[in-house]
ModelCIF file with pLDDT and N, C-alpha, C, O atoms, coordinates in Angstrom:
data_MODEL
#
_entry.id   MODEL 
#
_entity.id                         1 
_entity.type                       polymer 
_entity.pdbx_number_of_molecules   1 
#
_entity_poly.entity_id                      1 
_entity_poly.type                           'polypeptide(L)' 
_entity_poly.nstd_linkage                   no 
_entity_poly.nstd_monomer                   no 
_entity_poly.pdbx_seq_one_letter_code       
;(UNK)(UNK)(UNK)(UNK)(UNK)(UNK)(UNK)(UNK)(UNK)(UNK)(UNK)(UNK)(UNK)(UNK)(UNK)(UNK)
(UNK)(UNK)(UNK)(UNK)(UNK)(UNK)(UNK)(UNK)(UNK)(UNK)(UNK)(UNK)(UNK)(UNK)(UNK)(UNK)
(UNK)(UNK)(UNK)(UNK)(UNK)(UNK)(UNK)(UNK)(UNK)(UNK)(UNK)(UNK)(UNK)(UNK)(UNK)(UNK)
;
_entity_poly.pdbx_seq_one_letter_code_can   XXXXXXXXXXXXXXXXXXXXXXXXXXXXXXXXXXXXXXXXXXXXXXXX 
_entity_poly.pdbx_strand_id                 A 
#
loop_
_entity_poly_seq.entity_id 
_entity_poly_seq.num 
_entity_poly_seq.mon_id 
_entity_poly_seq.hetero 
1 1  UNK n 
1 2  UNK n 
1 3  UNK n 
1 4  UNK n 
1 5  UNK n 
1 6  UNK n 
1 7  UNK n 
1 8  UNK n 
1 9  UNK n 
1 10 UNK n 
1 11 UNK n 
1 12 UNK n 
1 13 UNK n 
1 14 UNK n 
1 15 UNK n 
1 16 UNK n 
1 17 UNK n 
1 18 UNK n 
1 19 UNK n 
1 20 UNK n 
1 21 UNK n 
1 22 UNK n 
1 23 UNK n 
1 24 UNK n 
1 25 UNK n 
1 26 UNK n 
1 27 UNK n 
1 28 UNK n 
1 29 UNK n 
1 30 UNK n 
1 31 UNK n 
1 32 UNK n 
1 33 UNK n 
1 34 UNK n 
1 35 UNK n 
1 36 UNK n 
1 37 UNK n 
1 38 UNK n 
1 39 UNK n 
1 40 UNK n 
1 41 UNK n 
1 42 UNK n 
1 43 UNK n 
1 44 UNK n 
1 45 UNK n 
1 46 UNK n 
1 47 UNK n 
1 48 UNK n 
#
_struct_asym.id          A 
_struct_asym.entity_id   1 
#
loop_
_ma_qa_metric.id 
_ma_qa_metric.mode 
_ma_qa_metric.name 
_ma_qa_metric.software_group_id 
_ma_qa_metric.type 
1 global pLDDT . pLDDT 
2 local  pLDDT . pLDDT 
#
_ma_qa_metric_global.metric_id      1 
_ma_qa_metric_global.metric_value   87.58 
_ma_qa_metric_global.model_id       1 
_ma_qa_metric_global.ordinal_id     1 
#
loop_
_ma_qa_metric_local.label_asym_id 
_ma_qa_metric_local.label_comp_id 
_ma_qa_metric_local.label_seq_id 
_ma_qa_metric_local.metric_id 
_ma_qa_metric_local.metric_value 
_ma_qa_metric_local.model_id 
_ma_qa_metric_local.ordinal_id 
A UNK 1  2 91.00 1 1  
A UNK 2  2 94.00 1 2  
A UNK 3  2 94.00 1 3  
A UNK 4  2 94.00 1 4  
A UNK 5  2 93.00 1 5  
A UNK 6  2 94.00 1 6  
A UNK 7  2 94.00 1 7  
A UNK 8  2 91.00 1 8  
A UNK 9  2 91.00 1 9  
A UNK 10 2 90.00 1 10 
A UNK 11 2 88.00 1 11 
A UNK 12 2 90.00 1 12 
A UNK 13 2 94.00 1 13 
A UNK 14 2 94.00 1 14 
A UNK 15 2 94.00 1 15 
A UNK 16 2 92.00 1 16 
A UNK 17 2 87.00 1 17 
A UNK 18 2 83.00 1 18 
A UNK 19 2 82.00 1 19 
A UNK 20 2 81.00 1 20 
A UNK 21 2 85.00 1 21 
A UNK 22 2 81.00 1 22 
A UNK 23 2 86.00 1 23 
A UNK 24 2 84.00 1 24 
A UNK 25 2 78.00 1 25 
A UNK 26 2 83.00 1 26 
A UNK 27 2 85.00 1 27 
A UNK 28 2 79.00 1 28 
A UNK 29 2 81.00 1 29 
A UNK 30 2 86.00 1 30 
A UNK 31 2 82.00 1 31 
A UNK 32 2 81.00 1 32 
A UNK 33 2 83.00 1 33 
A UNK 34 2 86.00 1 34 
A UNK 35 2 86.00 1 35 
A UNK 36 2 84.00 1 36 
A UNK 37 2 86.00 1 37 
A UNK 38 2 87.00 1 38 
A UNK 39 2 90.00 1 39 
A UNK 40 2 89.00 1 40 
A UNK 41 2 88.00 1 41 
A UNK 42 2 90.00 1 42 
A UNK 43 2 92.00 1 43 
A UNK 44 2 90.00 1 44 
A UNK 45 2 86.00 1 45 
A UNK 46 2 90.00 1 46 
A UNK 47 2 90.00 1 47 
A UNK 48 2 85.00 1 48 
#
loop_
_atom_site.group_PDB 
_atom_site.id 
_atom_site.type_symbol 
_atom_site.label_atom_id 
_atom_site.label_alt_id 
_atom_site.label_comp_id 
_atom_site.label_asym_id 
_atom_site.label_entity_id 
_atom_site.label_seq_id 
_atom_site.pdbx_PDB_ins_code 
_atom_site.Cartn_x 
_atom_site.Cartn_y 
_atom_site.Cartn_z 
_atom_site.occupancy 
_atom_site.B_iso_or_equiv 
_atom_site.pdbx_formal_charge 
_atom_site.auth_seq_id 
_atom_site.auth_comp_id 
_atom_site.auth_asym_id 
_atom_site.auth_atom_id 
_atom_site.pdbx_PDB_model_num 
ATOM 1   N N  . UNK A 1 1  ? 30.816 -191.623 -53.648 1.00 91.00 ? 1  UNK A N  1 
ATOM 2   C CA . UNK A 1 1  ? 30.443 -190.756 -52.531 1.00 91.00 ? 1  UNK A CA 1 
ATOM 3   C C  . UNK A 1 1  ? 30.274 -191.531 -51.230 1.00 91.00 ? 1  UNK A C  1 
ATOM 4   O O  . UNK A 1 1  ? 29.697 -192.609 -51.092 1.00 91.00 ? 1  UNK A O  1 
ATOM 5   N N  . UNK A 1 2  ? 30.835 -190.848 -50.368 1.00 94.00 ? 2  UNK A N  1 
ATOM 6   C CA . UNK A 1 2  ? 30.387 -191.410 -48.824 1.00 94.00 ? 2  UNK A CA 1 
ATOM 7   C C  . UNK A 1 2  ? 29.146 -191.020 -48.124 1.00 94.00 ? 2  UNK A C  1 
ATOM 8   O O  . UNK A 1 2  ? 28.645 -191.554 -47.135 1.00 94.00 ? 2  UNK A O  1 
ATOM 9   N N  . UNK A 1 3  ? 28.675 -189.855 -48.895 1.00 94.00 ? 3  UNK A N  1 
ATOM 10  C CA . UNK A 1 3  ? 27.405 -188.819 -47.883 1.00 94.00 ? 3  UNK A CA 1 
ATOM 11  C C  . UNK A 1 3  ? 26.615 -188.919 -48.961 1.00 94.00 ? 3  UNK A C  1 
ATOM 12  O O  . UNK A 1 3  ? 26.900 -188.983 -50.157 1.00 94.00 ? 3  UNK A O  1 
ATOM 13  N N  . UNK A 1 4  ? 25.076 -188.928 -48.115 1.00 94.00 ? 4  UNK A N  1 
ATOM 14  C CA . UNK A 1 4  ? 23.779 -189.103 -48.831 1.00 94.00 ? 4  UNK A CA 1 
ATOM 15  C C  . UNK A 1 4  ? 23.898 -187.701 -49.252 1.00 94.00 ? 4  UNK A C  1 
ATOM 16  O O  . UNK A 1 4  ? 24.226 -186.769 -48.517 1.00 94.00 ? 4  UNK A O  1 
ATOM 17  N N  . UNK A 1 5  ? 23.443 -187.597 -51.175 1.00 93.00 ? 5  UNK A N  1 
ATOM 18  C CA . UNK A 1 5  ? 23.261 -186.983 -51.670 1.00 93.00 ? 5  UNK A CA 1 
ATOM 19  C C  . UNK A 1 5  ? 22.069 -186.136 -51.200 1.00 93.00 ? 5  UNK A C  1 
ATOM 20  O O  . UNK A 1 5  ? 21.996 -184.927 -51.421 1.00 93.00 ? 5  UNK A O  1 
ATOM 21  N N  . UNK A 1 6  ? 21.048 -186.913 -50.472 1.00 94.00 ? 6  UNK A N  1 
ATOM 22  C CA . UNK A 1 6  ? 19.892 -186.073 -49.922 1.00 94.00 ? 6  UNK A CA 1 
ATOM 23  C C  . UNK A 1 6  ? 20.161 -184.714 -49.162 1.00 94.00 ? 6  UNK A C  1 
ATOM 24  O O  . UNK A 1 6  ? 19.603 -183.624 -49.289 1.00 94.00 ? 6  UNK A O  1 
ATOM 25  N N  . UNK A 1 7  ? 21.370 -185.187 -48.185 1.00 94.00 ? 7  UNK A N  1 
ATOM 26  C CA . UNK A 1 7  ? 21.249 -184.503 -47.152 1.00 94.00 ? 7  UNK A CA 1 
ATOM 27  C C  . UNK A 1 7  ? 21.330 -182.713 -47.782 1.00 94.00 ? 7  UNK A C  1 
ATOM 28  O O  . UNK A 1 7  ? 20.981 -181.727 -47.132 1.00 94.00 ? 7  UNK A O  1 
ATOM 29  N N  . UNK A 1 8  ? 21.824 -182.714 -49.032 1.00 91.00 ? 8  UNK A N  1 
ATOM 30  C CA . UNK A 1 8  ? 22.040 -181.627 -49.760 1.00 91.00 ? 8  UNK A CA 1 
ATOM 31  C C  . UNK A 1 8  ? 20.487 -180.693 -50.108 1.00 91.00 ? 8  UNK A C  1 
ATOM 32  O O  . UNK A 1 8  ? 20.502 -179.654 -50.768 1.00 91.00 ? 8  UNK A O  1 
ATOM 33  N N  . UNK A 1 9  ? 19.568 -181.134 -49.684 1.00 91.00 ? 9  UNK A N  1 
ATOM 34  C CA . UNK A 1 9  ? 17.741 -180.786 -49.538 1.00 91.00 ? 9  UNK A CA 1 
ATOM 35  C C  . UNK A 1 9  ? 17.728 -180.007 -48.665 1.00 91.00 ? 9  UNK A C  1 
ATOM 36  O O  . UNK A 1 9  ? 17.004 -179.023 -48.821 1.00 91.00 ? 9  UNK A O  1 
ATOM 37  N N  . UNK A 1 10 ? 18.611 -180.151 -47.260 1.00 90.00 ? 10 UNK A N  1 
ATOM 38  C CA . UNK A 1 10 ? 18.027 -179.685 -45.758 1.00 90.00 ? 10 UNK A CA 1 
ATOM 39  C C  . UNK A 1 10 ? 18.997 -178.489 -45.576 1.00 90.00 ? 10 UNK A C  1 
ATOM 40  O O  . UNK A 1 10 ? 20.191 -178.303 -45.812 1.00 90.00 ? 10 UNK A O  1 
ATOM 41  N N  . UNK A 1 11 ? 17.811 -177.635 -44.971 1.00 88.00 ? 11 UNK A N  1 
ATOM 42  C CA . UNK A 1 11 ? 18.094 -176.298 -45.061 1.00 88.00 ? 11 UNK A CA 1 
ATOM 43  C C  . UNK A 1 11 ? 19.452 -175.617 -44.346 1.00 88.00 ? 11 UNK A C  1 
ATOM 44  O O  . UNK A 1 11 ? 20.030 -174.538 -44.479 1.00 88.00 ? 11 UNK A O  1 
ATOM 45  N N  . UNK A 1 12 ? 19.670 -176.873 -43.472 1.00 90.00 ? 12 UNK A N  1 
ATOM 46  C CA . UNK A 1 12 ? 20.892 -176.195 -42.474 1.00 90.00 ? 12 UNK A CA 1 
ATOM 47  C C  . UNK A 1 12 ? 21.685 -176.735 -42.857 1.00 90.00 ? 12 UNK A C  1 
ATOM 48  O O  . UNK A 1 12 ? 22.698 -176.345 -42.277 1.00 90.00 ? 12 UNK A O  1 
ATOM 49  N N  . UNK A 1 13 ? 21.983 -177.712 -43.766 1.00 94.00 ? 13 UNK A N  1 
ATOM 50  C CA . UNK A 1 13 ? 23.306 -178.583 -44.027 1.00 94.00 ? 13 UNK A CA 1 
ATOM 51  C C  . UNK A 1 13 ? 23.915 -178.114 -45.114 1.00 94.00 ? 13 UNK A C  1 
ATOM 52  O O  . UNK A 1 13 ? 23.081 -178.031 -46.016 1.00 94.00 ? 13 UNK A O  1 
ATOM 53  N N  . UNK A 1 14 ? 25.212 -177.690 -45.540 1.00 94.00 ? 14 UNK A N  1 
ATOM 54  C CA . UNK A 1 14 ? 25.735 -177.375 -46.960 1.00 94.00 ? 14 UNK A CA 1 
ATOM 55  C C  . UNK A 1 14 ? 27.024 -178.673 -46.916 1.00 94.00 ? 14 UNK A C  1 
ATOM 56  O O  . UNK A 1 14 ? 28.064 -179.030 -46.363 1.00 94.00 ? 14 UNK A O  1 
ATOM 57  N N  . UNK A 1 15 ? 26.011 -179.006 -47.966 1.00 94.00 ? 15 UNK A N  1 
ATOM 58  C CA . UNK A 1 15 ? 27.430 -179.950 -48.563 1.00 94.00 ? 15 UNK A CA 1 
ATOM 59  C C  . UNK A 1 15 ? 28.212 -179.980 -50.248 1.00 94.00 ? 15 UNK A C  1 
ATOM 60  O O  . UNK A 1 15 ? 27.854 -179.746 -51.403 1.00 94.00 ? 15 UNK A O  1 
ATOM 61  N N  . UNK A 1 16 ? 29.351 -180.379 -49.599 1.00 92.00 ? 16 UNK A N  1 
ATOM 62  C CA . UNK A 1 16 ? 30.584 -180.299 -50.729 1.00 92.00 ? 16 UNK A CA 1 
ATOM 63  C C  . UNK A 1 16 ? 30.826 -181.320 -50.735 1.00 92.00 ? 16 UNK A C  1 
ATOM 64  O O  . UNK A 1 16 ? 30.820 -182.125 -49.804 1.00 92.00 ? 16 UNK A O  1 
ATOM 65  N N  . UNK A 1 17 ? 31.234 -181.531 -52.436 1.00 87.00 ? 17 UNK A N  1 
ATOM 66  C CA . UNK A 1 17 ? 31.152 -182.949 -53.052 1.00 87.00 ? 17 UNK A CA 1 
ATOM 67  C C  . UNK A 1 17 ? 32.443 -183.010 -54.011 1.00 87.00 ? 17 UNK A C  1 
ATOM 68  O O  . UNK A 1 17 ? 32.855 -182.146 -54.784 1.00 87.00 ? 17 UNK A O  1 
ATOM 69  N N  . UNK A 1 18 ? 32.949 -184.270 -53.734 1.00 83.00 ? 18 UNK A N  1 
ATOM 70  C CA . UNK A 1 18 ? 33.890 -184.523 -54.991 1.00 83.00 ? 18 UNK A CA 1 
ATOM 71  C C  . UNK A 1 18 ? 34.064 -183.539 -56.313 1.00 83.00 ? 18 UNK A C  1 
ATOM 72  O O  . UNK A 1 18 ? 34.989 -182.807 -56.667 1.00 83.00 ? 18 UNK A O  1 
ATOM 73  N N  . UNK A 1 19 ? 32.864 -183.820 -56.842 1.00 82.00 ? 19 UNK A N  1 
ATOM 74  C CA . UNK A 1 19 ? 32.759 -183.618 -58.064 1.00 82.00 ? 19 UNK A CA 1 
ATOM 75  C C  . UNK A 1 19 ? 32.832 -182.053 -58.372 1.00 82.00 ? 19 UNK A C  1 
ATOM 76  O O  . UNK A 1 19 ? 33.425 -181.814 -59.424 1.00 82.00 ? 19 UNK A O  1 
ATOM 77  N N  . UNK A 1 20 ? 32.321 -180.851 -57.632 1.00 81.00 ? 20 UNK A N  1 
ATOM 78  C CA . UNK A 1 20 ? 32.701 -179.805 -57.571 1.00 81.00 ? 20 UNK A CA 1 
ATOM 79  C C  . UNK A 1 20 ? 34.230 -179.474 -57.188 1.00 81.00 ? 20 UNK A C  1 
ATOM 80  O O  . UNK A 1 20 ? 34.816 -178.504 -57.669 1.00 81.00 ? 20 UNK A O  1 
ATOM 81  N N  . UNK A 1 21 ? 34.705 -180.193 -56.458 1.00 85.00 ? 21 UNK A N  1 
ATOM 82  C CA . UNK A 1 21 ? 35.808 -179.889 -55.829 1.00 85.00 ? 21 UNK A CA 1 
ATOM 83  C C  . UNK A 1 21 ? 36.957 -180.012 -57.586 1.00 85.00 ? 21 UNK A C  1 
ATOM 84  O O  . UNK A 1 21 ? 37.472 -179.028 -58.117 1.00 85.00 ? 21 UNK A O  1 
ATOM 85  N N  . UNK A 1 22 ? 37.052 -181.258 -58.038 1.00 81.00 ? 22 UNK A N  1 
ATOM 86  C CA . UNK A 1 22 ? 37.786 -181.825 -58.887 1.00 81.00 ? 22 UNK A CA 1 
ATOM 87  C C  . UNK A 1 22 ? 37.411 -180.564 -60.454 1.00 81.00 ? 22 UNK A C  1 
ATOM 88  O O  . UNK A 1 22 ? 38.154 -180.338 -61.409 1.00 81.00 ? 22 UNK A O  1 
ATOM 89  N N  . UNK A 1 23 ? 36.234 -180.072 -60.212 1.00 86.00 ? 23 UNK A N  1 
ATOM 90  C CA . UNK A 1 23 ? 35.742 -179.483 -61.581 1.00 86.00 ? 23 UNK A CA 1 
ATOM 91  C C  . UNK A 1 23 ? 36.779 -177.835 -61.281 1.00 86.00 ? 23 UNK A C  1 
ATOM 92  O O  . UNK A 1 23 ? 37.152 -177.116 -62.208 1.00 86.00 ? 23 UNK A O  1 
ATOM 93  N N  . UNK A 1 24 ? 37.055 -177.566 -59.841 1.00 84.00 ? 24 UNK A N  1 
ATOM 94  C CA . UNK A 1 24 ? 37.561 -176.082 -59.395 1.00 84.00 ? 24 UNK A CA 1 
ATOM 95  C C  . UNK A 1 24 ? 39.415 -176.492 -59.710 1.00 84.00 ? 24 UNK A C  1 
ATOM 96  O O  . UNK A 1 24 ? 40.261 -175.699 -60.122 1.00 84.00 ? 24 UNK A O  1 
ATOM 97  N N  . UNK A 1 25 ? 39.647 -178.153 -59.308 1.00 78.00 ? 25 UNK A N  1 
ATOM 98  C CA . UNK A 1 25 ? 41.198 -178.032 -59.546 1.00 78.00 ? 25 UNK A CA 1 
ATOM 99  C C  . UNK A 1 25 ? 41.404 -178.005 -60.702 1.00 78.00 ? 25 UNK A C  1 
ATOM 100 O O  . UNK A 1 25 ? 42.327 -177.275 -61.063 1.00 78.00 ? 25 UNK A O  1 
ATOM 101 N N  . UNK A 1 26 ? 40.627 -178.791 -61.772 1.00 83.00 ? 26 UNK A N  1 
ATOM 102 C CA . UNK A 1 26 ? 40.435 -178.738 -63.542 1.00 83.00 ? 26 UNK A CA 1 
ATOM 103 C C  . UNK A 1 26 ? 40.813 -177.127 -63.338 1.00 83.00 ? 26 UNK A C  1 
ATOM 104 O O  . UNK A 1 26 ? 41.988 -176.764 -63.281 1.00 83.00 ? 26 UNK A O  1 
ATOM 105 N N  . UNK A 1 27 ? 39.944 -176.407 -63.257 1.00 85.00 ? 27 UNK A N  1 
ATOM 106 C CA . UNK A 1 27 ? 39.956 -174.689 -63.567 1.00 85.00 ? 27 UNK A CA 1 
ATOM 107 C C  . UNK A 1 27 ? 41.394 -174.158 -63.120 1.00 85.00 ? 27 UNK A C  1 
ATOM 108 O O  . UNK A 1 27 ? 42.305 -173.749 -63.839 1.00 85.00 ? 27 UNK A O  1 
ATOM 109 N N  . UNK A 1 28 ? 41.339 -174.283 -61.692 1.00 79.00 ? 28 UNK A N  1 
ATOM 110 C CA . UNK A 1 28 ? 42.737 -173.614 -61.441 1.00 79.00 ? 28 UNK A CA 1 
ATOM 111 C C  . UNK A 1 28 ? 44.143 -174.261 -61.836 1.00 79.00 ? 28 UNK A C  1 
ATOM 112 O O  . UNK A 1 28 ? 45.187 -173.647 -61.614 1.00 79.00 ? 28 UNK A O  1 
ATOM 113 N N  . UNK A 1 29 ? 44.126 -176.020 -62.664 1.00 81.00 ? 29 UNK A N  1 
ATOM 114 C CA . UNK A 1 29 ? 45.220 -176.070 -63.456 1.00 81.00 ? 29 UNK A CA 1 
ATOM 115 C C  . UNK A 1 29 ? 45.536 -175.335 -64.380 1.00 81.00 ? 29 UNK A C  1 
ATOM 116 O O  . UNK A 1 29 ? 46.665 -174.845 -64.393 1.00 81.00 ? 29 UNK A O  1 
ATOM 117 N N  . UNK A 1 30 ? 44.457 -175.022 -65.570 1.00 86.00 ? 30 UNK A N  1 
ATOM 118 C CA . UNK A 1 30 ? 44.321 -174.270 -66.211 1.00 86.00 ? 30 UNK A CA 1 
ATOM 119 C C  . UNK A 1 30 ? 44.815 -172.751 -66.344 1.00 86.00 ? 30 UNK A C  1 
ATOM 120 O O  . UNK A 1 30 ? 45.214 -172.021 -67.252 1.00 86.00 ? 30 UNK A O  1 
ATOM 121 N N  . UNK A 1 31 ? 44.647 -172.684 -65.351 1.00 82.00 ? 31 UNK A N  1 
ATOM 122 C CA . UNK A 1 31 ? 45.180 -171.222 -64.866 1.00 82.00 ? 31 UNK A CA 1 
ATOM 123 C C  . UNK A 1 31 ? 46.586 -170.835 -64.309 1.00 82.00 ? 31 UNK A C  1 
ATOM 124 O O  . UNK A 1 31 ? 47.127 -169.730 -64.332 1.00 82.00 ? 31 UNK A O  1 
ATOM 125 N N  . UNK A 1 32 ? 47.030 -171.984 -63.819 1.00 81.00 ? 32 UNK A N  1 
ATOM 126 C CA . UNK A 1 32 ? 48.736 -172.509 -63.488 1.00 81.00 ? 32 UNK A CA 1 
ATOM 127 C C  . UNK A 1 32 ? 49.004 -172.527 -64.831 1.00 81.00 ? 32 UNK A C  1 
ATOM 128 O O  . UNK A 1 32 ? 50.178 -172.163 -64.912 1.00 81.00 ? 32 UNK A O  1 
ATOM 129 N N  . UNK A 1 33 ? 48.540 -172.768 -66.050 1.00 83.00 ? 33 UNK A N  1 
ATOM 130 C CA . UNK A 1 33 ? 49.337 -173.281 -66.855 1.00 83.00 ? 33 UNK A CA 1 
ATOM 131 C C  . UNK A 1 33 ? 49.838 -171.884 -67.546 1.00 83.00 ? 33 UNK A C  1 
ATOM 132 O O  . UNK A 1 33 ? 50.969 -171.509 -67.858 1.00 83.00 ? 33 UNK A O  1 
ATOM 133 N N  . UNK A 1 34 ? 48.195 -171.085 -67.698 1.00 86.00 ? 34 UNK A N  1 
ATOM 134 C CA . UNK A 1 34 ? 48.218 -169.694 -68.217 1.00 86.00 ? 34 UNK A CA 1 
ATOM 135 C C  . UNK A 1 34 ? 49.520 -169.017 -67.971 1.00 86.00 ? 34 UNK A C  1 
ATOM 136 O O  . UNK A 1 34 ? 50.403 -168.685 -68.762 1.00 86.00 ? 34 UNK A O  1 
ATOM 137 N N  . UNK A 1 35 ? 49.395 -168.858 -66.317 1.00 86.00 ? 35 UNK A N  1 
ATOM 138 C CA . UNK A 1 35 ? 50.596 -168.118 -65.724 1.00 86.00 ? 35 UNK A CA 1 
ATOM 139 C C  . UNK A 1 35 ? 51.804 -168.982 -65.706 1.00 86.00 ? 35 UNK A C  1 
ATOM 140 O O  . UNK A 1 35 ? 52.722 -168.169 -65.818 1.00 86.00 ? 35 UNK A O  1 
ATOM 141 N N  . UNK A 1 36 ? 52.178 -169.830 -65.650 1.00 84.00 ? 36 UNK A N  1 
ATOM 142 C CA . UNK A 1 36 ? 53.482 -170.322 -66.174 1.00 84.00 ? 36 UNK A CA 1 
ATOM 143 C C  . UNK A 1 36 ? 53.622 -169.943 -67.315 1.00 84.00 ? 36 UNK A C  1 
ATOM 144 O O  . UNK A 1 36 ? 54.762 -169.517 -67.130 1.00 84.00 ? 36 UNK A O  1 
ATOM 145 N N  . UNK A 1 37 ? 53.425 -169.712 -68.432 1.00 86.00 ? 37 UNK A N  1 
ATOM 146 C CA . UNK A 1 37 ? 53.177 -169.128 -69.697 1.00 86.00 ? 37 UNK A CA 1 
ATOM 147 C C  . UNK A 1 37 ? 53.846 -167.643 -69.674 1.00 86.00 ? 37 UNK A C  1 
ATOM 148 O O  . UNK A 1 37 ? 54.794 -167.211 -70.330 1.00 86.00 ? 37 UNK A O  1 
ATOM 149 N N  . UNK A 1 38 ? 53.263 -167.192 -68.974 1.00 87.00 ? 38 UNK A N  1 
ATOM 150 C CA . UNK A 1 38 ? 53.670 -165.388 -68.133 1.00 87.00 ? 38 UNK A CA 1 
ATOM 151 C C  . UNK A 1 38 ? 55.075 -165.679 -67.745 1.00 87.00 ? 38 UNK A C  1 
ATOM 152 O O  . UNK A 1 38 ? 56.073 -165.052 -68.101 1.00 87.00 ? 38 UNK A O  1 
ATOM 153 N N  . UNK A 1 39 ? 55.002 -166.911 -66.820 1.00 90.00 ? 39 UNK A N  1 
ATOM 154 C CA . UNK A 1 39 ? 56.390 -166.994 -65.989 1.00 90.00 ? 39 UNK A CA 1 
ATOM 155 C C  . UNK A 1 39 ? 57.794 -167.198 -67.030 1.00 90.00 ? 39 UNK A C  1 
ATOM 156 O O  . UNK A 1 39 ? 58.930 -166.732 -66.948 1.00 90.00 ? 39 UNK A O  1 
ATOM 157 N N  . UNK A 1 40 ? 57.150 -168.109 -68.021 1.00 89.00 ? 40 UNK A N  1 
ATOM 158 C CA . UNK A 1 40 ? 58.389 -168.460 -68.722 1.00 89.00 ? 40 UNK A CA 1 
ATOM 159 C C  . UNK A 1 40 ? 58.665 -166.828 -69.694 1.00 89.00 ? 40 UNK A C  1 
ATOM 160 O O  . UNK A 1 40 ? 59.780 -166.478 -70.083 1.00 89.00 ? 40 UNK A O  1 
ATOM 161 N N  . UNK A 1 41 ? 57.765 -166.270 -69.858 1.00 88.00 ? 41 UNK A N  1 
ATOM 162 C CA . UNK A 1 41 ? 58.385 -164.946 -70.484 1.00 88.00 ? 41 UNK A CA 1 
ATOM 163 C C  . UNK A 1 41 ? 59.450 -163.754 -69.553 1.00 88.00 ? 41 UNK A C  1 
ATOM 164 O O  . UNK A 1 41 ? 60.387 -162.981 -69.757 1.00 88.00 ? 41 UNK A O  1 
ATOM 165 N N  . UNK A 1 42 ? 58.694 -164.165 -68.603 1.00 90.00 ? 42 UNK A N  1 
ATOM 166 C CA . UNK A 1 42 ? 59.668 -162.816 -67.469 1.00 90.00 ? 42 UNK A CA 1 
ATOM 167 C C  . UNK A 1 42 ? 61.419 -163.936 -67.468 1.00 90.00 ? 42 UNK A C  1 
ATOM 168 O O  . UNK A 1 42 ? 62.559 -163.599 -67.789 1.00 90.00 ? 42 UNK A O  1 
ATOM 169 N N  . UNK A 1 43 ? 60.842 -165.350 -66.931 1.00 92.00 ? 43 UNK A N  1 
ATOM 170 C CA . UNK A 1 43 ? 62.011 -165.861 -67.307 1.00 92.00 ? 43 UNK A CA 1 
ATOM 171 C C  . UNK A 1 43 ? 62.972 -165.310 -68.799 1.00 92.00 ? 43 UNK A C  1 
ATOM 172 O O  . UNK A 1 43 ? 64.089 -164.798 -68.719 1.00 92.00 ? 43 UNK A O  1 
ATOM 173 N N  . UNK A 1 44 ? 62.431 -165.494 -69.736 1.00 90.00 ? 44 UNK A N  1 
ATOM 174 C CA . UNK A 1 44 ? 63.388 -165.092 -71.061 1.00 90.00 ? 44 UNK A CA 1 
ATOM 175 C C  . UNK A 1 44 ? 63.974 -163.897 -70.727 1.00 90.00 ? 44 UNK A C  1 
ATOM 176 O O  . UNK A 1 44 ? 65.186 -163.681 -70.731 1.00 90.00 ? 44 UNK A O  1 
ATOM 177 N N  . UNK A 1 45 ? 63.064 -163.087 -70.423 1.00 86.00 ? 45 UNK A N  1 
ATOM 178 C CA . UNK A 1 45 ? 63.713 -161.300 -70.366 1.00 86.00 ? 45 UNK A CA 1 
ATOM 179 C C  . UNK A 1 45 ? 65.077 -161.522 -69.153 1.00 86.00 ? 45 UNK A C  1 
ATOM 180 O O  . UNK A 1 45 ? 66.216 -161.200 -69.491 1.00 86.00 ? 45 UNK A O  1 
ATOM 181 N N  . UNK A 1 46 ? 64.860 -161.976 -68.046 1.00 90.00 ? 46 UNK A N  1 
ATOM 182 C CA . UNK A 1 46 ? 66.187 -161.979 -67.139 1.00 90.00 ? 46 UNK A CA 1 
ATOM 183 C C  . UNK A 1 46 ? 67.376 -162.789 -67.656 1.00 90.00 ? 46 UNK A C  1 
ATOM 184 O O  . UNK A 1 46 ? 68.549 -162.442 -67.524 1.00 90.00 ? 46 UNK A O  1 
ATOM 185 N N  . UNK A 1 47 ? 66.869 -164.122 -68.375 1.00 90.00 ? 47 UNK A N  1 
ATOM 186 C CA . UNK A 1 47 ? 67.542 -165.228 -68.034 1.00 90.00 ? 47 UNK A CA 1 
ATOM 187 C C  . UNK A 1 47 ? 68.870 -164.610 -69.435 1.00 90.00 ? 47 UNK A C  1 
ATOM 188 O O  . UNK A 1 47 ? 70.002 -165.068 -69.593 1.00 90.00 ? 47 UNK A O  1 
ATOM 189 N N  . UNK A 1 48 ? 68.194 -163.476 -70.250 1.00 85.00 ? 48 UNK A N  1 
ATOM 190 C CA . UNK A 1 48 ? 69.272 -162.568 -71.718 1.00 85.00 ? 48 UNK A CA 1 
ATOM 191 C C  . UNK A 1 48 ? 70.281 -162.005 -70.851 1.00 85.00 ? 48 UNK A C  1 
ATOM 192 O O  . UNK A 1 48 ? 71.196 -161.332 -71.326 1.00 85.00 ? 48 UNK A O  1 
#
């Protein structure tokens, strides 16, 4: 981290951190993968 974890206490400051960020792209790979999954089926149906 570059930013004091503190500053995340004070009422006017919102901070975003690595570690949330990396835990949301984990999720939405996941979810690319789902729908590629979808994709490769619509693929089969045209590609007949």
């Amino acid at each position: 981290r570059d930013i004091d974890m503190a500053f995340a206490k004070e009422r006017n400051v919102t901070l975003i951190n690595i570690d949330g960020l990396q835990k949301i792209a984990k999720e939405n790979e996941k979810e690319r993968e789902a729908l590629v999954r979808e994709g490769e089926g619509l693929i089969e149906e045209d590609l007949e």
